[in-house]
C-alpha atoms as a PDB file:
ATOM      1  CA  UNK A   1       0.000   0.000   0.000  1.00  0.00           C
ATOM      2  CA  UNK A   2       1.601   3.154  -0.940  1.00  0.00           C
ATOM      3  CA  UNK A   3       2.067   5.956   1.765  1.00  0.00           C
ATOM      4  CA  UNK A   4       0.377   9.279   1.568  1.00  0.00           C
ATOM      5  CA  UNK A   5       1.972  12.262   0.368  1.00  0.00           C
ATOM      6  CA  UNK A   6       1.569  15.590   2.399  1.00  0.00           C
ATOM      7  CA  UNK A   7       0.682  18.537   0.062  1.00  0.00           C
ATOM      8  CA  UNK A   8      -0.054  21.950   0.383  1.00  0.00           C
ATOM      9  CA  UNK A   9      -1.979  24.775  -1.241  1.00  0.00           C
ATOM     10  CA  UNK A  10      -1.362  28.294  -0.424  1.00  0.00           C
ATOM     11  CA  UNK A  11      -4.687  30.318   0.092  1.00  0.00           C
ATOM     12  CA  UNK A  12      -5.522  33.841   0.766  1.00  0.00           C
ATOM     13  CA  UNK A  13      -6.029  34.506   4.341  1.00  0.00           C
ATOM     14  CA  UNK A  14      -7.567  37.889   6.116  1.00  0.00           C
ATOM     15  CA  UNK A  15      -5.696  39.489   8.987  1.00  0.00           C
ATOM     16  CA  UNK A  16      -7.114  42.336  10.879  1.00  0.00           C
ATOM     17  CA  UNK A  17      -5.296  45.655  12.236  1.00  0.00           C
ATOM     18  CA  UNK A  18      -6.446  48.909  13.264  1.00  0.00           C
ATOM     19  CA  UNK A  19      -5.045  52.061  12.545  1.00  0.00           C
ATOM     20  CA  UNK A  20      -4.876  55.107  13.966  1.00  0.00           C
ATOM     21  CA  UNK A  21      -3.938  58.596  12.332  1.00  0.00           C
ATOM     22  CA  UNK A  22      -3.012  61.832  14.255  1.00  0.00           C
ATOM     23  CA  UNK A  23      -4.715  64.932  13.223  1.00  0.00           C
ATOM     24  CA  UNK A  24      -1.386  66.742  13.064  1.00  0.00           C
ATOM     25  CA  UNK A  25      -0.010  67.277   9.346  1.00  0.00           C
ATOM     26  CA  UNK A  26       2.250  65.228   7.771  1.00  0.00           C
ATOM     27  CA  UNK A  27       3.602  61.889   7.974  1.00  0.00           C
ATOM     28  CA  UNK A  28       4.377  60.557  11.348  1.00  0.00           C
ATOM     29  CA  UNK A  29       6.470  57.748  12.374  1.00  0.00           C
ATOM     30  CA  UNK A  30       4.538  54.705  12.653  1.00  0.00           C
ATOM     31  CA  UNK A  31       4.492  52.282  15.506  1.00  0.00           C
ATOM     32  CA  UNK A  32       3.456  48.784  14.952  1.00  0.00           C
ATOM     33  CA  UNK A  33       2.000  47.211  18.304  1.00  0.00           C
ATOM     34  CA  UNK A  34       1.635  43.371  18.441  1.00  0.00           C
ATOM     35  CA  UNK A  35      -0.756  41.898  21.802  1.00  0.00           C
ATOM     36  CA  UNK A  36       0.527  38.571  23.459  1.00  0.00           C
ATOM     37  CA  UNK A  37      -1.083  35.605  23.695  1.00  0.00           C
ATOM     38  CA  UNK A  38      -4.665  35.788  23.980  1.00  0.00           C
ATOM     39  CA  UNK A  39      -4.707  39.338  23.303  1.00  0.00           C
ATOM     40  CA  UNK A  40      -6.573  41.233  20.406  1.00  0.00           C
ATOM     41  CA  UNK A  41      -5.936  44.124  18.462  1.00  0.00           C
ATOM     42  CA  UNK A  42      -7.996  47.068  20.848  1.00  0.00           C
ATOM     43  CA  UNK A  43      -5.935  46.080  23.671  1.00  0.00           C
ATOM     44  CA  UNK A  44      -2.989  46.539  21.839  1.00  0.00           C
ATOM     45  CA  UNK A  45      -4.849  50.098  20.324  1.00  0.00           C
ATOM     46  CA  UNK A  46      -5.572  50.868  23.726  1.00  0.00           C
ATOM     47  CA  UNK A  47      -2.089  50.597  24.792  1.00  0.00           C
ATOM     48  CA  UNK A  48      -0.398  52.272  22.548  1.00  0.00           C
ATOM     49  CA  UNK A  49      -2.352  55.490  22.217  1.00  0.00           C
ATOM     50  CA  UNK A  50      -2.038  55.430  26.244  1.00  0.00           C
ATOM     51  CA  UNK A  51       1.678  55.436  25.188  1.00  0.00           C
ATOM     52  CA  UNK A  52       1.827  58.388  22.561  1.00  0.00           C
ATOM     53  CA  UNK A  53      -1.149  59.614  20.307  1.00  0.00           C
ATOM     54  CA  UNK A  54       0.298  62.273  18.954  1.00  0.00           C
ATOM     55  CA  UNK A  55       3.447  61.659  17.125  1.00  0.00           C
ATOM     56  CA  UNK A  56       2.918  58.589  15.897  1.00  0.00           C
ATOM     57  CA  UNK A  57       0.285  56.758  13.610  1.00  0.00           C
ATOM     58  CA  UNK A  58      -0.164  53.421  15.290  1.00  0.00           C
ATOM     59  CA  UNK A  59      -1.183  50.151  13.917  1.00  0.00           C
ATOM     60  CA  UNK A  60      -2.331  47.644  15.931  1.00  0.00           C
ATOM     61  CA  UNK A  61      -2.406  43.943  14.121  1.00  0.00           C
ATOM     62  CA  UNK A  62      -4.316  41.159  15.216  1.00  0.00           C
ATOM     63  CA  UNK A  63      -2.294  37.624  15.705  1.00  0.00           C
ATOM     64  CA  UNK A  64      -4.101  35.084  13.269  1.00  0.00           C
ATOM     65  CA  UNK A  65      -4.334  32.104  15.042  1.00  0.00           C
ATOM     66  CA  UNK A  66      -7.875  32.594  16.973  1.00  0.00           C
ATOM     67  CA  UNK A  67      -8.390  29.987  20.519  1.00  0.00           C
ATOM     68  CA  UNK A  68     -10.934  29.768  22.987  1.00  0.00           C
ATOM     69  CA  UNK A  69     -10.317  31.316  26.183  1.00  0.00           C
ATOM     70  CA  UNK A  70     -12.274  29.765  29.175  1.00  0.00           C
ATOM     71  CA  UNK A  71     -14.152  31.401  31.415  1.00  0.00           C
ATOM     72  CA  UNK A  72     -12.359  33.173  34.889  1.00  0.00           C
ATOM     73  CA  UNK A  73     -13.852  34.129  38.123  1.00  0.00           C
ATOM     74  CA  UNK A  74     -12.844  37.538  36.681  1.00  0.00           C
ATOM     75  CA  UNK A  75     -13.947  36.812  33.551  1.00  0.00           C
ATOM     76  CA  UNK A  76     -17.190  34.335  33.815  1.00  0.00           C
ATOM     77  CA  UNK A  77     -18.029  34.858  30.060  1.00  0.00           C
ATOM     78  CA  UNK A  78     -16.303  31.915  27.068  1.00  0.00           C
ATOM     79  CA  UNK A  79     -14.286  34.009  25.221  1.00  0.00           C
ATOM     80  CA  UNK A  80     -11.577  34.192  22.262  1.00  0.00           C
ATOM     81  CA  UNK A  81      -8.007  35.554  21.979  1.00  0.00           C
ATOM     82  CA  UNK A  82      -5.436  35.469  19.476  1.00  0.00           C
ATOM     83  CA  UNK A  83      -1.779  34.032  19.191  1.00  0.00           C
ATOM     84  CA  UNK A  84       0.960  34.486  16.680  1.00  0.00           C
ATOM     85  CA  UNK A  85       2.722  30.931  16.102  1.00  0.00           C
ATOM     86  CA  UNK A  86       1.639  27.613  15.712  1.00  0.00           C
ATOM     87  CA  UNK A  87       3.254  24.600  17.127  1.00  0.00           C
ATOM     88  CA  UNK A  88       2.712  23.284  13.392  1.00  0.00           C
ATOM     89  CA  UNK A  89       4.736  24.493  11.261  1.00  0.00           C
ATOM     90  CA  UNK A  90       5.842  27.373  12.807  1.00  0.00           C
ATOM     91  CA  UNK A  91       7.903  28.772   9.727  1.00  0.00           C
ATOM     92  CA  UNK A  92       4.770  29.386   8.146  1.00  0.00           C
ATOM     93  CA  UNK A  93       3.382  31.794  11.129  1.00  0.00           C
ATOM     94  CA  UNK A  94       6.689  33.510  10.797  1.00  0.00           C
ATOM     95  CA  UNK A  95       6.237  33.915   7.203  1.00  0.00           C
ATOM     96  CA  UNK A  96       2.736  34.766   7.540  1.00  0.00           C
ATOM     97  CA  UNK A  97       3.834  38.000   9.947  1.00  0.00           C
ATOM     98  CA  UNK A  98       6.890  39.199   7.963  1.00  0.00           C
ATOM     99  CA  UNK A  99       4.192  39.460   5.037  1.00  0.00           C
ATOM    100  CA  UNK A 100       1.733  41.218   7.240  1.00  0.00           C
ATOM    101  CA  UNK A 101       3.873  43.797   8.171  1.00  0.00           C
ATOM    102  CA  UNK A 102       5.844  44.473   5.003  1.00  0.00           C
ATOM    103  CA  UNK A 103       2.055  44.980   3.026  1.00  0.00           C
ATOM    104  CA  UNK A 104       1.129  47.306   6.358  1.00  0.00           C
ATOM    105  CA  UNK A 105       4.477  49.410   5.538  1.00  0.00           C
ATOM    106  CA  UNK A 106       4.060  49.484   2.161  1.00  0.00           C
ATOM    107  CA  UNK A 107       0.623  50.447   1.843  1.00  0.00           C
ATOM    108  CA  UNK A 108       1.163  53.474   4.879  1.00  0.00           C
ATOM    109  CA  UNK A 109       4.131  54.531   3.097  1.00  0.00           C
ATOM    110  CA  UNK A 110       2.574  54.493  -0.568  1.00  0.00           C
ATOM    111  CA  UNK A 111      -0.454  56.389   1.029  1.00  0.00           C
ATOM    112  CA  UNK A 112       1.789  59.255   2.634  1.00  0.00           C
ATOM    113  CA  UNK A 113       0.145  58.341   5.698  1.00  0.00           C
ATOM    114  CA  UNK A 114       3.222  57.372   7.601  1.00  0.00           C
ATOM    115  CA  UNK A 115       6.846  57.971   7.363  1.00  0.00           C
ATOM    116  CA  UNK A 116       8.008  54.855   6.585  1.00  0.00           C
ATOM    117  CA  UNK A 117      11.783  55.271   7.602  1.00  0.00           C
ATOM    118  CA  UNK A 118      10.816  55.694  11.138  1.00  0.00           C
ATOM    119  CA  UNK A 119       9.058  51.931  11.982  1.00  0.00           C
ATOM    120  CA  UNK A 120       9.121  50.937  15.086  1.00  0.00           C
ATOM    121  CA  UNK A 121       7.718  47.452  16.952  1.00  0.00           C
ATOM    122  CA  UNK A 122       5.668  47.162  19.966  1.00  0.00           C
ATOM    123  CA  UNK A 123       5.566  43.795  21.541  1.00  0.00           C
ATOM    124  CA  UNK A 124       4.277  42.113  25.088  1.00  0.00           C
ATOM    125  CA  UNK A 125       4.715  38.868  25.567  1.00  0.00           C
ATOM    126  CA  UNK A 126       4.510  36.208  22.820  1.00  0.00           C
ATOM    127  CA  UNK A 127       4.871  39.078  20.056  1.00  0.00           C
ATOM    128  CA  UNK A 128       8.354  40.054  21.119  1.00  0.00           C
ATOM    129  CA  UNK A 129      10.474  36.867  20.128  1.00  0.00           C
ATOM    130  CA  UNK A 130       8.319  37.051  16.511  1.00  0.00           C
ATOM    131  CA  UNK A 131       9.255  41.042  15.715  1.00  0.00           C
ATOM    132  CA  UNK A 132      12.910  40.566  16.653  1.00  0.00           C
ATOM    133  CA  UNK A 133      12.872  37.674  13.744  1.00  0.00           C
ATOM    134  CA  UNK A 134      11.463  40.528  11.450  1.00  0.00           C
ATOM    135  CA  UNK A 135      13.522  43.827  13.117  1.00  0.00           C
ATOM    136  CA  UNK A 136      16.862  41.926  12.332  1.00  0.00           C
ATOM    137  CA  UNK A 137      16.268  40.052   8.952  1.00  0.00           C
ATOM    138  CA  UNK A 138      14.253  43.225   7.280  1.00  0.00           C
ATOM    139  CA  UNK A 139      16.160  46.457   7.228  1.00  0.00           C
ATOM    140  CA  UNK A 140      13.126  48.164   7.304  1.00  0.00           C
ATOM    141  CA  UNK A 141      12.791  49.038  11.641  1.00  0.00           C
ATOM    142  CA  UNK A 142      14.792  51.673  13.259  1.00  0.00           C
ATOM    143  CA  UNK A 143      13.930  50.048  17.117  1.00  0.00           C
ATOM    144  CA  UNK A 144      11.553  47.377  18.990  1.00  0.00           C
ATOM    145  CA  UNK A 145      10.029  48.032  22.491  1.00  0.00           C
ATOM    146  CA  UNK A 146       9.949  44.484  23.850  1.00  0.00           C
ATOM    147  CA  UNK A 147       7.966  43.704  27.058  1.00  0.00           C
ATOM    148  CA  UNK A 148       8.274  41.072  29.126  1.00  0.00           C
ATOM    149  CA  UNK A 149       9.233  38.614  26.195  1.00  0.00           C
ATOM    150  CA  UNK A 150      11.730  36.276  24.839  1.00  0.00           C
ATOM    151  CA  UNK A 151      14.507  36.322  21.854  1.00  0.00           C
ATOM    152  CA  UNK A 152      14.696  33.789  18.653  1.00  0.00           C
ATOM    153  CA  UNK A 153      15.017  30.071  19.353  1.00  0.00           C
ATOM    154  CA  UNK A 154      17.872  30.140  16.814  1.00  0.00           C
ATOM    155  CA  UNK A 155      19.246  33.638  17.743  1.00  0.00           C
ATOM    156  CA  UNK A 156      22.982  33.011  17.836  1.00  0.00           C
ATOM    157  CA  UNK A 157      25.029  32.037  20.558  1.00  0.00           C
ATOM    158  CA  UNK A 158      28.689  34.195  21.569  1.00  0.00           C
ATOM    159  CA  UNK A 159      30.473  31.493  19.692  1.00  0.00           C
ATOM    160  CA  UNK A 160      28.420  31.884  16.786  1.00  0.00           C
ATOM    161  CA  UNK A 161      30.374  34.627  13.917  1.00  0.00           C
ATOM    162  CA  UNK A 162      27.567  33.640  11.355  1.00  0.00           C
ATOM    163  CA  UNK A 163      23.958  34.156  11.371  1.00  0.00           C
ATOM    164  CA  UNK A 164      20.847  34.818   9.401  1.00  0.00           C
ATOM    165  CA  UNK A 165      20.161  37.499  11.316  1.00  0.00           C
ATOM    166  CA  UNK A 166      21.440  41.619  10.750  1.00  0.00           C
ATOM    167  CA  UNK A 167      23.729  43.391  13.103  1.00  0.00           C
ATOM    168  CA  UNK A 168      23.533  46.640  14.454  1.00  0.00           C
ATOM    169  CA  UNK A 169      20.574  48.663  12.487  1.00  0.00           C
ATOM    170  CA  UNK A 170      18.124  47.976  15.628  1.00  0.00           C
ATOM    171  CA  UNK A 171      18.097  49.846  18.755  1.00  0.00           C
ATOM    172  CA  UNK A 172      16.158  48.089  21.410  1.00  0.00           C
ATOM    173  CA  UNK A 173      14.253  48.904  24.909  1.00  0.00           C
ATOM    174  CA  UNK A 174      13.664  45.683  26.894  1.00  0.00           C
ATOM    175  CA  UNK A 175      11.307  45.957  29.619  1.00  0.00           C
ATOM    176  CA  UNK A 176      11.259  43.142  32.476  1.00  0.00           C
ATOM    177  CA  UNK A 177       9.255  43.000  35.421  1.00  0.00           C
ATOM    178  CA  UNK A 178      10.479  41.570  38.618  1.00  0.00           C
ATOM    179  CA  UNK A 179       7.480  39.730  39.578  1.00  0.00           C
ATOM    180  CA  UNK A 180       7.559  38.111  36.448  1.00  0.00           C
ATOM    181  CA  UNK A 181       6.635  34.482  36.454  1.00  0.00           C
ATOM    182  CA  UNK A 182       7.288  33.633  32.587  1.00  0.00           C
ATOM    183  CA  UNK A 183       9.886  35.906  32.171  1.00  0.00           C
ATOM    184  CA  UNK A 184      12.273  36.203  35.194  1.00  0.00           C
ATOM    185  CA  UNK A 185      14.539  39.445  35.556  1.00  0.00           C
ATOM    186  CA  UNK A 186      17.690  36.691  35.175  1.00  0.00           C
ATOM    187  CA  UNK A 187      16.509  35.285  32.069  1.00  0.00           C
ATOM    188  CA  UNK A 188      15.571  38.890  30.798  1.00  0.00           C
ATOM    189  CA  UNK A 189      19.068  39.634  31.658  1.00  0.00           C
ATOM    190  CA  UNK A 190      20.215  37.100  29.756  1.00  0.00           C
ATOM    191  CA  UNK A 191      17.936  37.725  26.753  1.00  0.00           C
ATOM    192  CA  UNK A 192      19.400  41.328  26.732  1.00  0.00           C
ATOM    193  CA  UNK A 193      22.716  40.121  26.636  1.00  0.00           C
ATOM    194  CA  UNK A 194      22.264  38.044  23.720  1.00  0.00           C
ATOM    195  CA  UNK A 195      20.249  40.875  22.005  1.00  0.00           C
ATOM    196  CA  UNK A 196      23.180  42.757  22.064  1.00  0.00           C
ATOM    197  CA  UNK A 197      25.221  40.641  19.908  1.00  0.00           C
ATOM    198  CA  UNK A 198      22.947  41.994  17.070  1.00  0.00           C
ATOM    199  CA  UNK A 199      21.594  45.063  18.010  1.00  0.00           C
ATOM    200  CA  UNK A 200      22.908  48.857  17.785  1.00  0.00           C
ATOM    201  CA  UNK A 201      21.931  49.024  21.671  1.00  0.00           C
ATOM    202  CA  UNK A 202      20.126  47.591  24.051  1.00  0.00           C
ATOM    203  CA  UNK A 203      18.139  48.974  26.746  1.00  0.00           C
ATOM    204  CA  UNK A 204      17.087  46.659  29.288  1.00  0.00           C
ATOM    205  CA  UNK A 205      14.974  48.117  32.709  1.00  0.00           C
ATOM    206  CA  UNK A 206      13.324  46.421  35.384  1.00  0.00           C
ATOM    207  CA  UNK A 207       9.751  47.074  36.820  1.00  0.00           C
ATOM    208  CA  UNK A 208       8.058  45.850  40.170  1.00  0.00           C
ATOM    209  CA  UNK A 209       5.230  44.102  38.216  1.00  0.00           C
ATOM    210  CA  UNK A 210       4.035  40.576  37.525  1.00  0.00           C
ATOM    211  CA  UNK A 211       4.007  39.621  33.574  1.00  0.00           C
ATOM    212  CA  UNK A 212       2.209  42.618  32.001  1.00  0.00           C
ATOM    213  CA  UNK A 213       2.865  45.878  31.058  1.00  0.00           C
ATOM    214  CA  UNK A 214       3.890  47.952  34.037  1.00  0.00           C
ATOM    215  CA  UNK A 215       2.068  51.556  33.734  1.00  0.00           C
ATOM    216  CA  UNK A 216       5.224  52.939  35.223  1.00  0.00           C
ATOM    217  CA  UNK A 217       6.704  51.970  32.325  1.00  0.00           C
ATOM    218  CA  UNK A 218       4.900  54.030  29.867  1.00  0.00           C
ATOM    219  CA  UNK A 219       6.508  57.098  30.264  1.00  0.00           C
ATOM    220  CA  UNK A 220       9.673  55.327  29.403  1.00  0.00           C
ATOM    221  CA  UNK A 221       8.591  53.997  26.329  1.00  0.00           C
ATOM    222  CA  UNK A 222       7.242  57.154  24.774  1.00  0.00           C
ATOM    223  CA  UNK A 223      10.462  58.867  25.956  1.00  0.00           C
ATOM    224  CA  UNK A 224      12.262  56.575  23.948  1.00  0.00           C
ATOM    225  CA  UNK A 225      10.482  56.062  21.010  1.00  0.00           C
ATOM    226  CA  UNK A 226      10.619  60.280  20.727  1.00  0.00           C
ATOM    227  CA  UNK A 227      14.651  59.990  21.237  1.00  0.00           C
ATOM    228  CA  UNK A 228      14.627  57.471  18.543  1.00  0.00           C
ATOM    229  CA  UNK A 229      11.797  58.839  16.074  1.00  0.00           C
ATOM    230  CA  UNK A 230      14.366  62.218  16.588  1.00  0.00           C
ATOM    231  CA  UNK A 231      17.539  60.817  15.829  1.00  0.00           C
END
């Protein structure tokens, strides 16, 4: 009996994002904002305009894996959230978001409605380890805001001289949170080191806060994505 063969067909698939414009003439910088897992696109919106709504337009995308999230004492009600790999075939997820966010660039930039040579990634969580894959193979990002996230699975060790990954076109602000069950100050530590075998410079500060984004950090954030929208 002969075996099966596995085949595939490629298909179009929607993704979601919403944008937001300031009211201010001419092109801004734009920030990209990617939720963690189980998040959604207006919690990312929300977050970001909290952040800075006036000097930058802000698109917030919408993983496209869709789950099931149970229901909480806090939240008695079945609801949904969205991720941004799959355990199968996870080169295709990573594929899937470096297309995403090149047609998102391209489109804002052919529109006028963003300046394009000022990108910049927001992450939390899940979404960090996927935009450093894109910041440093895609010479298209000046700096990523990662928050309380991981690096690349392959991102290459001290030993390592060769890589498919870019060096030093990427600033980066790592944000950790001491309280942080997921990811521990020590292994954030450790993250930033490595992170700085690649990038122009790393940032790495610590908040008292479990894993989420610590409000005290928002001030930070907008401070540096104004220092680095500036340079």
């Amino acid at each position: 009996m002969a075996d099966s063969i596995e085949r595939r067909v490629e298909q179009t698939f929607p993704c979601y994002y919403d944008l937001y414009v300031p009211e201010s003439a001419g092109p801004k910088p734009l920030l990209l904002a990617l939720h963690g897992y189980g998040g959604d696109k207006r919690s990312m919106m929300k977050l970001a305009r909290r952040i800075n709504d006036q000097d930058f337009v802000i698109v917030a995308l919408q993983g496209p894996h869709q789950h099931l999230v149970m229901p909480t004492e806090d939240s008695p009600k079945l609801g949904y959230g969205f991720g941004w790999l799959s355990n199968f075939k996870p080169e295709d997820s990573v594929a899937l978001h470096h297309r995403l966010l090149n047609q998102i660039i391209d489109e804002l930039g052919e529109s006028g409605q963003a300046d394009t040579s000022r990108v910049f990634l927001l992450g939390f969580s899940q979404a960090c380890g996927v935009n450093f894959r894109y910041a440093f193979t895609h010479d298209r990002v000046r700096g990523v805001v990662a928050i309380c996230g991981g690096i690349p699975g392959d991102w290459p060790s001290a030993e390592e001289t060769e890589s498919k990954y870019h060096s030093g076109s990427v600033d980066v602000l790592y944000i950790a949170a001491e309280r942080d069950e997921f990811y521990t100050p020590e292994r954030m530590r450790q993250n930033a080191e490595a992170l700085k075998r690649r990038a122009r410079s790393v940032e790495l500060q610590i908040f008292d806060a479990k894993h989420e984004v610590p409000r005290a950090s928002y001030s930070l954030m907008n401070e540096w994505l104004l220092r680095q929208a500036g340079r």
